[in-house]
N, C-alpha and C. Protein backbone atom coordinates (compact mmCIF):
# COMPACT_ATOMS: atom_id res chain seq x y z
N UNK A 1 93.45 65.67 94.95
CA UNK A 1 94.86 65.88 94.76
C UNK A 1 95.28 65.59 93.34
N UNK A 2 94.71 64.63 92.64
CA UNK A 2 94.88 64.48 91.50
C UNK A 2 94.85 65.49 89.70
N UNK A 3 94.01 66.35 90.54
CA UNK A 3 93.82 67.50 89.82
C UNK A 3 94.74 68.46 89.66
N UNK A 4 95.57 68.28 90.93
CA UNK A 4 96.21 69.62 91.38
C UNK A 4 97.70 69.41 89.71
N UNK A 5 97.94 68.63 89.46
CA UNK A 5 98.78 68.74 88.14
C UNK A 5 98.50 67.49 87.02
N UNK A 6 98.21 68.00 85.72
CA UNK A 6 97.87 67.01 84.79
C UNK A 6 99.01 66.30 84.21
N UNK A 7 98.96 65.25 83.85
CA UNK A 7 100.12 64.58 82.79
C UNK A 7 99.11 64.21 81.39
N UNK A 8 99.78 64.67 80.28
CA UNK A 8 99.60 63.95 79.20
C UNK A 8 100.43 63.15 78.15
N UNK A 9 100.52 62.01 78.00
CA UNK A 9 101.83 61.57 76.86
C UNK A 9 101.42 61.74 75.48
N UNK A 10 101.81 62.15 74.66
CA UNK A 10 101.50 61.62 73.44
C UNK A 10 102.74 61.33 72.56
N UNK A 11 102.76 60.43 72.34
CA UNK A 11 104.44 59.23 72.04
C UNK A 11 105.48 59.38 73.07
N UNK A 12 106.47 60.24 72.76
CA UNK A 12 107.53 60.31 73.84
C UNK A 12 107.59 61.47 74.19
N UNK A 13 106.53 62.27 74.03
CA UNK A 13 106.75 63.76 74.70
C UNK A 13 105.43 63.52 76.15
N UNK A 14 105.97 63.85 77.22
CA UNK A 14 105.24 64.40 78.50
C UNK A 14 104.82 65.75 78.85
N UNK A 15 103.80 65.79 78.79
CA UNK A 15 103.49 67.06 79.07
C UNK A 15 102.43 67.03 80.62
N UNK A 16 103.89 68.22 81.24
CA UNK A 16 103.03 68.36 82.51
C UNK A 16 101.97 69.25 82.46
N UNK A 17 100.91 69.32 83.27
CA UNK A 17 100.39 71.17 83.46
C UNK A 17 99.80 71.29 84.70
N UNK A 18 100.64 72.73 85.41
CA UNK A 18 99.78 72.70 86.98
C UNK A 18 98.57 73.15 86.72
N UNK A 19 97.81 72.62 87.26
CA UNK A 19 96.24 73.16 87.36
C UNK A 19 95.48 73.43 88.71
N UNK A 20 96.09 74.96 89.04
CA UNK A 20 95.08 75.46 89.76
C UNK A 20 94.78 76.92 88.83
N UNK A 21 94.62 77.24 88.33
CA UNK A 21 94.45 78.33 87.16
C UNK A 21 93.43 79.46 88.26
N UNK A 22 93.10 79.05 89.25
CA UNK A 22 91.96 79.95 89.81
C UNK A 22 93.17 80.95 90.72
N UNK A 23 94.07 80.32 90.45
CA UNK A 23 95.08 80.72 91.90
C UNK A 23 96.44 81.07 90.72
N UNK A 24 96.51 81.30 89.60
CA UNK A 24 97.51 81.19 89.19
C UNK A 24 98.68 80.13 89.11
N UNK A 25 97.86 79.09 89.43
CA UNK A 25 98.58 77.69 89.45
C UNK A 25 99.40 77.93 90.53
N UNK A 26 99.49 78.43 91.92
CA UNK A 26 99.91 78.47 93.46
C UNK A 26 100.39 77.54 93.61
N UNK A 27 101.44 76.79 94.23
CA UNK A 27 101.90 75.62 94.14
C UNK A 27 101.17 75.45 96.08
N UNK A 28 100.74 74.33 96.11
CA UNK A 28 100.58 73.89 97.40
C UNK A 28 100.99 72.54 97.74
N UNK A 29 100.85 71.96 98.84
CA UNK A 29 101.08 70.70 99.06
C UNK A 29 101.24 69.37 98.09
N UNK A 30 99.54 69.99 97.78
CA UNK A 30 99.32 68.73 97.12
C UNK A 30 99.53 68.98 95.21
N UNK A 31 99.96 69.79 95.06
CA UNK A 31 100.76 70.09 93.74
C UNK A 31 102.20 70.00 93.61
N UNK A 32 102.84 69.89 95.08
CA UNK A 32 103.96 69.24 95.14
C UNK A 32 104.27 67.55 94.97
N UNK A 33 103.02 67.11 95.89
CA UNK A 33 103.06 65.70 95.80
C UNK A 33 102.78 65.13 94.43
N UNK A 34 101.98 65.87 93.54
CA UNK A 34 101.76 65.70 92.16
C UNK A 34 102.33 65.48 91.36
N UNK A 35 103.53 66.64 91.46
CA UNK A 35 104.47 67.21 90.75
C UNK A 35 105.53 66.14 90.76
N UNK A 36 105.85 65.65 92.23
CA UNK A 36 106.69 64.41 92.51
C UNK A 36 106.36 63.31 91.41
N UNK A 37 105.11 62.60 91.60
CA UNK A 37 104.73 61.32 90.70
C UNK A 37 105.00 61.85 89.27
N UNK A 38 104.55 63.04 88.62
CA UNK A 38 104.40 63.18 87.21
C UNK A 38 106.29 62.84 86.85
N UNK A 39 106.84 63.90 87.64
CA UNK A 39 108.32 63.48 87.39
C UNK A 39 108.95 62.50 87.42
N UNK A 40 108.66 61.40 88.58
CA UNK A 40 108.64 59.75 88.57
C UNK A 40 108.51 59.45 87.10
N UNK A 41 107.45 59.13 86.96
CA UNK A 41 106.56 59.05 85.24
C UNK A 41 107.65 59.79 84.27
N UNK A 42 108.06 60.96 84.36
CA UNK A 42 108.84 61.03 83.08
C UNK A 42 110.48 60.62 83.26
N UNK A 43 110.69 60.08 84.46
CA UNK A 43 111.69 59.15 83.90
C UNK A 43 111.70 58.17 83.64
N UNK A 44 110.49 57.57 83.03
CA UNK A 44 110.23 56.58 82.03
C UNK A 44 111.13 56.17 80.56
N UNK A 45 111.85 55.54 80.49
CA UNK A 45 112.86 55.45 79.64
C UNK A 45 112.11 56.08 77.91
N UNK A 46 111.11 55.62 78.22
CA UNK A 46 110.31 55.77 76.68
C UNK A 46 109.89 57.26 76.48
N UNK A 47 109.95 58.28 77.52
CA UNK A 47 109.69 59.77 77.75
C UNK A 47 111.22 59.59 77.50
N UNK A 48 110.86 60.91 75.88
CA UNK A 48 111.97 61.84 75.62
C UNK A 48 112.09 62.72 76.02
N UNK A 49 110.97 63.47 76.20
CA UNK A 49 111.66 64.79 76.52
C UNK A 49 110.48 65.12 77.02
N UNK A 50 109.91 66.43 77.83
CA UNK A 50 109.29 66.66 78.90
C UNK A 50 108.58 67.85 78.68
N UNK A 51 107.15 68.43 78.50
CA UNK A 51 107.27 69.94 78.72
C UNK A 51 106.60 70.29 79.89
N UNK A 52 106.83 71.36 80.77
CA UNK A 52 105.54 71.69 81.53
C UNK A 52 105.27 73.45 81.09
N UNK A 53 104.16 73.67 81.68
CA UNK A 53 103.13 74.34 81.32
C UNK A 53 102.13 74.67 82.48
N UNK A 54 101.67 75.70 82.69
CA UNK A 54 100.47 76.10 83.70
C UNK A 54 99.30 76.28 82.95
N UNK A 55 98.18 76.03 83.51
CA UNK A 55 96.59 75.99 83.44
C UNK A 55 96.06 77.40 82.88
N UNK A 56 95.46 78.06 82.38
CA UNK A 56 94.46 78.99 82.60
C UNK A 56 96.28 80.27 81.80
N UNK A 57 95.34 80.93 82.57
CA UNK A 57 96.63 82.31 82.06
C UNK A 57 97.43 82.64 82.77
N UNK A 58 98.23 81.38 83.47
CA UNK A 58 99.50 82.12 84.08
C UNK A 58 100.06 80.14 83.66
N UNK A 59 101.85 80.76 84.28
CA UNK A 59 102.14 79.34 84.21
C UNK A 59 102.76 78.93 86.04
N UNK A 60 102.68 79.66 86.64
CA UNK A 60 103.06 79.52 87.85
C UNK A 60 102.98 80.86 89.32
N UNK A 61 102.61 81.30 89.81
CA UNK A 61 102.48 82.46 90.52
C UNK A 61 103.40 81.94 91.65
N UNK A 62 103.79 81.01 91.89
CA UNK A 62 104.89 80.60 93.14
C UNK A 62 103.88 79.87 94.31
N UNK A 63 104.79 79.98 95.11
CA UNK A 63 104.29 79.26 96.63
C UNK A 63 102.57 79.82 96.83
N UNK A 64 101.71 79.04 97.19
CA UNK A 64 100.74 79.53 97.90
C UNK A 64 100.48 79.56 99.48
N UNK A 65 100.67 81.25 99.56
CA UNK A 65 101.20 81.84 100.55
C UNK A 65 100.27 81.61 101.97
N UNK A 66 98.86 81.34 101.69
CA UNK A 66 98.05 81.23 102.50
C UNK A 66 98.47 79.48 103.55
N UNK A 67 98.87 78.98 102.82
CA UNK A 67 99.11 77.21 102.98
C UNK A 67 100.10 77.19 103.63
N UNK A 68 101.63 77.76 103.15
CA UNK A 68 102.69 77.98 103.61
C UNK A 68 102.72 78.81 105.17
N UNK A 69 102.14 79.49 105.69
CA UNK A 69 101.51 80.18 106.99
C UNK A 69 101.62 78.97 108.20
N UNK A 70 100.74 77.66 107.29
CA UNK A 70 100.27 77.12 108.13
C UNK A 70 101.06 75.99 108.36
N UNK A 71 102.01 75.57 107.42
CA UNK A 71 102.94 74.62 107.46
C UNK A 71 103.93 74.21 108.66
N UNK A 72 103.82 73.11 109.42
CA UNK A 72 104.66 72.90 110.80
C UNK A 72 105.71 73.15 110.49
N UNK A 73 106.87 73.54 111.41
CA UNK A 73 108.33 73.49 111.08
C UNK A 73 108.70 75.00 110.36
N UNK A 74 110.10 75.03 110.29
CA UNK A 74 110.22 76.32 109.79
C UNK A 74 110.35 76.34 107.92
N UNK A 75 110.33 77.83 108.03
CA UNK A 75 110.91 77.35 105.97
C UNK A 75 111.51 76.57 105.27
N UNK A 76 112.88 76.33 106.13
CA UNK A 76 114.12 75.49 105.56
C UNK A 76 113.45 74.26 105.42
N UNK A 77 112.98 73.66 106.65
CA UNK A 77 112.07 72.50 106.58
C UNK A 77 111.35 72.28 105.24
N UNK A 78 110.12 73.03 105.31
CA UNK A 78 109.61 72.96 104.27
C UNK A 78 110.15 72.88 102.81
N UNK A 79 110.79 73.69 102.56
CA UNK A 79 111.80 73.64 101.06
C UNK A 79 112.23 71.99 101.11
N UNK A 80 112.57 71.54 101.96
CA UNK A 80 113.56 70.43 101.74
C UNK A 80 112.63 69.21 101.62
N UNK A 81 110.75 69.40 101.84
CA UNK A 81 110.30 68.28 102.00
C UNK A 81 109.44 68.62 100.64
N UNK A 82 109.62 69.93 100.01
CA UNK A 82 108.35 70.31 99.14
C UNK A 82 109.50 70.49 97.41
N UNK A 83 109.98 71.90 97.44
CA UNK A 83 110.65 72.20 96.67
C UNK A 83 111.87 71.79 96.40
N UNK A 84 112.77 71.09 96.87
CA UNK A 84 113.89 70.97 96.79
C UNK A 84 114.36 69.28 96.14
N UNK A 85 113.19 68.66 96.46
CA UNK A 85 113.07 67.23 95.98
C UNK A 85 112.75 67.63 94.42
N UNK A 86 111.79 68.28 94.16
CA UNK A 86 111.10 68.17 92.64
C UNK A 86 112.07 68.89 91.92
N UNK A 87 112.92 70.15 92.67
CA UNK A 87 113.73 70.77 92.03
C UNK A 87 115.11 69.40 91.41
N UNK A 88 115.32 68.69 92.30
CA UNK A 88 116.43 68.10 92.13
C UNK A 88 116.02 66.93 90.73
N UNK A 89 114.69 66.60 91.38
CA UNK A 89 114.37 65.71 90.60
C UNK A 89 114.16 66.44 88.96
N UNK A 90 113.98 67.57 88.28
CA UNK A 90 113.52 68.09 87.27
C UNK A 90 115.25 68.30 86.97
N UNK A 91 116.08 68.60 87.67
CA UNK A 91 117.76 68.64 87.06
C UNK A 91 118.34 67.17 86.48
N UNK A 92 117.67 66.20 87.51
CA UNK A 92 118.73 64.78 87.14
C UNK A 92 118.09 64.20 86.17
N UNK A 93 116.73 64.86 85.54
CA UNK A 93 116.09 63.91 84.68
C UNK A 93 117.19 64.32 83.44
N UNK A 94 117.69 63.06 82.83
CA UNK A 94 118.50 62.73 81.57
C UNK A 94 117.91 62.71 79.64
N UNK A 95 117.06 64.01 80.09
CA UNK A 95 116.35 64.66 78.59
C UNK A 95 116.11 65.85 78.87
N UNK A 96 115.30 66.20 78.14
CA UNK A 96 115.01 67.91 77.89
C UNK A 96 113.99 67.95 78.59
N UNK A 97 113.88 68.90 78.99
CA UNK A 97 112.68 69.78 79.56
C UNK A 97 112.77 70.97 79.60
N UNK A 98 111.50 71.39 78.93
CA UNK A 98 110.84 72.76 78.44
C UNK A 98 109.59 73.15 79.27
N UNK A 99 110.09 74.59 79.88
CA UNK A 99 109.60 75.08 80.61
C UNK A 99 108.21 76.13 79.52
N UNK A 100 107.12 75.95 78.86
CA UNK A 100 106.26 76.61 78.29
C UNK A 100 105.35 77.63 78.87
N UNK A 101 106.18 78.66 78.74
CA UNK A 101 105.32 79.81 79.81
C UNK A 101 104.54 80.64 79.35
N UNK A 102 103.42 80.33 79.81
CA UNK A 102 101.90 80.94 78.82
C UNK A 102 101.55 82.41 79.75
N UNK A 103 102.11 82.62 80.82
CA UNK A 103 101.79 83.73 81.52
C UNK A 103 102.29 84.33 82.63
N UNK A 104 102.35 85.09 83.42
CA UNK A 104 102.73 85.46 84.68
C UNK A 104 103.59 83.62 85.38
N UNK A 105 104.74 84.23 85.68
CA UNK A 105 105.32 83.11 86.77
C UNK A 105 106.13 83.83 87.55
N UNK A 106 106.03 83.77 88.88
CA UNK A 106 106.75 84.83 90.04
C UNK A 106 107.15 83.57 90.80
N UNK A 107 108.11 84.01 91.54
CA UNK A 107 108.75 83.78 93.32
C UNK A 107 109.25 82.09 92.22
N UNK A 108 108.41 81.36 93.54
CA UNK A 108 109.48 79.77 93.46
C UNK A 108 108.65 79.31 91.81
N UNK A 109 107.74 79.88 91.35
CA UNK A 109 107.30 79.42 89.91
C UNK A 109 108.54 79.56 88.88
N UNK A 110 109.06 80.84 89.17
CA UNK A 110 109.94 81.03 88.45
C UNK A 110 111.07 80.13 88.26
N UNK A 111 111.87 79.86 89.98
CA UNK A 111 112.39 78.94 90.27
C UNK A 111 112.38 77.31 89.15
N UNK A 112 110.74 77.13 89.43
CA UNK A 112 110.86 76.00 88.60
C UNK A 112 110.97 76.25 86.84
N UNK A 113 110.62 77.11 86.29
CA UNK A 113 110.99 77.40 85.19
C UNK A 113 112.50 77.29 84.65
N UNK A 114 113.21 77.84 85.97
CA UNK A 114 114.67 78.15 85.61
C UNK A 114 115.09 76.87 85.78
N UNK A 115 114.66 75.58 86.38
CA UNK A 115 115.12 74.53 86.66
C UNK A 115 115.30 73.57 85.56
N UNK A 116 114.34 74.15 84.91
CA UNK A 116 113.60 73.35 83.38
C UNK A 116 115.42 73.83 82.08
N UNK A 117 115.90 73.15 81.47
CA UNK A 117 116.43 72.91 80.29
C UNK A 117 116.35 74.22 79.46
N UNK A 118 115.49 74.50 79.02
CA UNK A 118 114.98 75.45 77.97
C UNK A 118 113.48 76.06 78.57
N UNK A 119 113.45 77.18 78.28
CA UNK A 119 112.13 78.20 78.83
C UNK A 119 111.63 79.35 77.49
N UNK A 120 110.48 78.84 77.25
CA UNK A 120 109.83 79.23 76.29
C UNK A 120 108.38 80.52 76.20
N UNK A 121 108.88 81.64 76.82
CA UNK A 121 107.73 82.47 77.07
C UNK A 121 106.54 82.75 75.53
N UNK A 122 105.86 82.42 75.79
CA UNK A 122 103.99 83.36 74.89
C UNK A 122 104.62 85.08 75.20
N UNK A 123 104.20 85.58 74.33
CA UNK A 123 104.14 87.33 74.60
C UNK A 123 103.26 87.34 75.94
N UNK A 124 102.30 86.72 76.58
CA UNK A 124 101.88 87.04 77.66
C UNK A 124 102.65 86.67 78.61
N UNK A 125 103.89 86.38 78.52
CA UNK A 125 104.85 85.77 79.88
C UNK A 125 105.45 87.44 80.73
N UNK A 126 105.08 87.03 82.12
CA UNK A 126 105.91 87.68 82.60
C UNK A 126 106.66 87.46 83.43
N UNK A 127 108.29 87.84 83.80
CA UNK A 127 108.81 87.29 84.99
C UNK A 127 109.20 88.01 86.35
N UNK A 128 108.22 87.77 87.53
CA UNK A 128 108.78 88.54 88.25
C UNK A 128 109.75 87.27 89.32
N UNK A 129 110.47 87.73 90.19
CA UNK A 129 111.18 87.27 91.21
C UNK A 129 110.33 87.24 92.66
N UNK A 130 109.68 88.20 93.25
CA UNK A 130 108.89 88.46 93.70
C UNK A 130 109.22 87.94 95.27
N UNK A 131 110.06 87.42 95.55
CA UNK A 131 110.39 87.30 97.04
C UNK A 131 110.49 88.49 97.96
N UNK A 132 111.37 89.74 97.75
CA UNK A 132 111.61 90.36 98.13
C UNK A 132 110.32 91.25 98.60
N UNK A 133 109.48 90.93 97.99
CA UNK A 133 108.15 91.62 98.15
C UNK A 133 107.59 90.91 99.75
N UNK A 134 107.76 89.63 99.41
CA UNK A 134 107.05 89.38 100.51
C UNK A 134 108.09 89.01 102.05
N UNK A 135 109.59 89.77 101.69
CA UNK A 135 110.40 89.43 102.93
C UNK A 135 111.05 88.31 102.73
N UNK A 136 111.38 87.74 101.69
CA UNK A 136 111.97 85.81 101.36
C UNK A 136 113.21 86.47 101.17
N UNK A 137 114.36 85.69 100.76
CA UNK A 137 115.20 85.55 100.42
C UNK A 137 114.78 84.35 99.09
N UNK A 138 115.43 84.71 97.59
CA UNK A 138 115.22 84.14 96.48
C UNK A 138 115.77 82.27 97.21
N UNK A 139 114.36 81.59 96.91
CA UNK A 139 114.40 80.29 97.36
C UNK A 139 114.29 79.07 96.24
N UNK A 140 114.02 77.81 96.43
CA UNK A 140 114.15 77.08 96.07
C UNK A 140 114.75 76.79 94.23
N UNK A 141 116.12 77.20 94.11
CA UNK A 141 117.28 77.29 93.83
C UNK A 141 117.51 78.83 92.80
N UNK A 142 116.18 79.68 93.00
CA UNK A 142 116.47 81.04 92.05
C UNK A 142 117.71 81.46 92.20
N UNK A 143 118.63 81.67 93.57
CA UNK A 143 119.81 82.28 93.34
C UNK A 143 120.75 81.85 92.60
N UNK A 144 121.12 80.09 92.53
CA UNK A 144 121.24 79.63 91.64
C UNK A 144 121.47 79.75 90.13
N UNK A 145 120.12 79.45 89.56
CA UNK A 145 119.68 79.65 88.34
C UNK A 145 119.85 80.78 87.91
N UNK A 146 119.15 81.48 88.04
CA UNK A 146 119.10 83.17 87.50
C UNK A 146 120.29 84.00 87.20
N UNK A 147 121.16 83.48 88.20
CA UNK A 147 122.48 83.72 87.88
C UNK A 147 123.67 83.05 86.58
N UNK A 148 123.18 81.53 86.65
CA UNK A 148 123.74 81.16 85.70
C UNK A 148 123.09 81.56 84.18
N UNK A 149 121.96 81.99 84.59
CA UNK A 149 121.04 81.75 82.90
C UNK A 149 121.35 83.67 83.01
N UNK A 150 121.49 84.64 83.46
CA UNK A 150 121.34 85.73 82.97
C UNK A 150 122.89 86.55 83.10
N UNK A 151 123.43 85.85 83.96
CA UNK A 151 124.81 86.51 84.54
C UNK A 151 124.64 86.99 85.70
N UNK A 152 125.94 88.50 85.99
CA UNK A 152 125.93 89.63 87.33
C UNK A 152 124.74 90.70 86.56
């Protein structure tokens, strides 16, 4: 589980990075639970400011869909025990955070990008939304965000 997202400090900058790069950095369980502690950690008074970042050549591909199948309870459930904590937690943190997007980020990846302060695409960034593809309704706070950061 420890793998599933890296932290590095160097002085007062945090840098997250999901690392499943084989999967497009898929967010699963245990990259949620990850994701939780690293954010703990950067509200460390001595963390200025925050970046995250994905593994390999993407920075987020969203939910991993195979995991989510299998998850007890319904969606809503899930959002509220997975996405909706880290989401909240990445808004109330009281510094910057920079979303560094090195590649492809779709569905709830995106989500967390848009959650982030400032979002910084590589020419290899791309953004899809990508719910609608698979029957979702835009989740863990895209309707939100996307709206405030792009307009109608």
């Amino acid at each position: 589980m420890a793998d599933e997202v890296l932290t590095d400090r160097d002085g007062a900058i945090l840098t997250i990075t999901l690392n499943r790069p084989d999967v497009y950095n898929a967010i699963n369980r245990a990259m949620h639970d990850r994701l939780a502690e690293a954010l703990r950690e950067a509200a460390d008074p001595e963390v200025r400011g925050v970046v995250i970042t994905g593994a390999g050549r993407g920075f987020c591909s969203g939910q991993d869909l195979r995991e989510f199948q299998e998850l007890p309870g319904g969606v809503r459930e899930a959002l509220e025990q997975t996405y909706h904590p880290n989401i909240r937690a990445i808004r109330a943190l009281e510094k910057p955070m920079l979303a560094a997007i090195n590649g492809p980020v779709a569905g709830a990846g995106l989500s967390l990008a848009c959650a982030c302060d400032v979002r910084i695409g590589s020419s290899n960034a791309t953004f899809v939304p990508g719910f609608i593809g698979i029957g979702l309704v835009p989740d863990a706070g895209s309707t939100w965000f996307i709206h405030r950061l792009l307009g109608f």
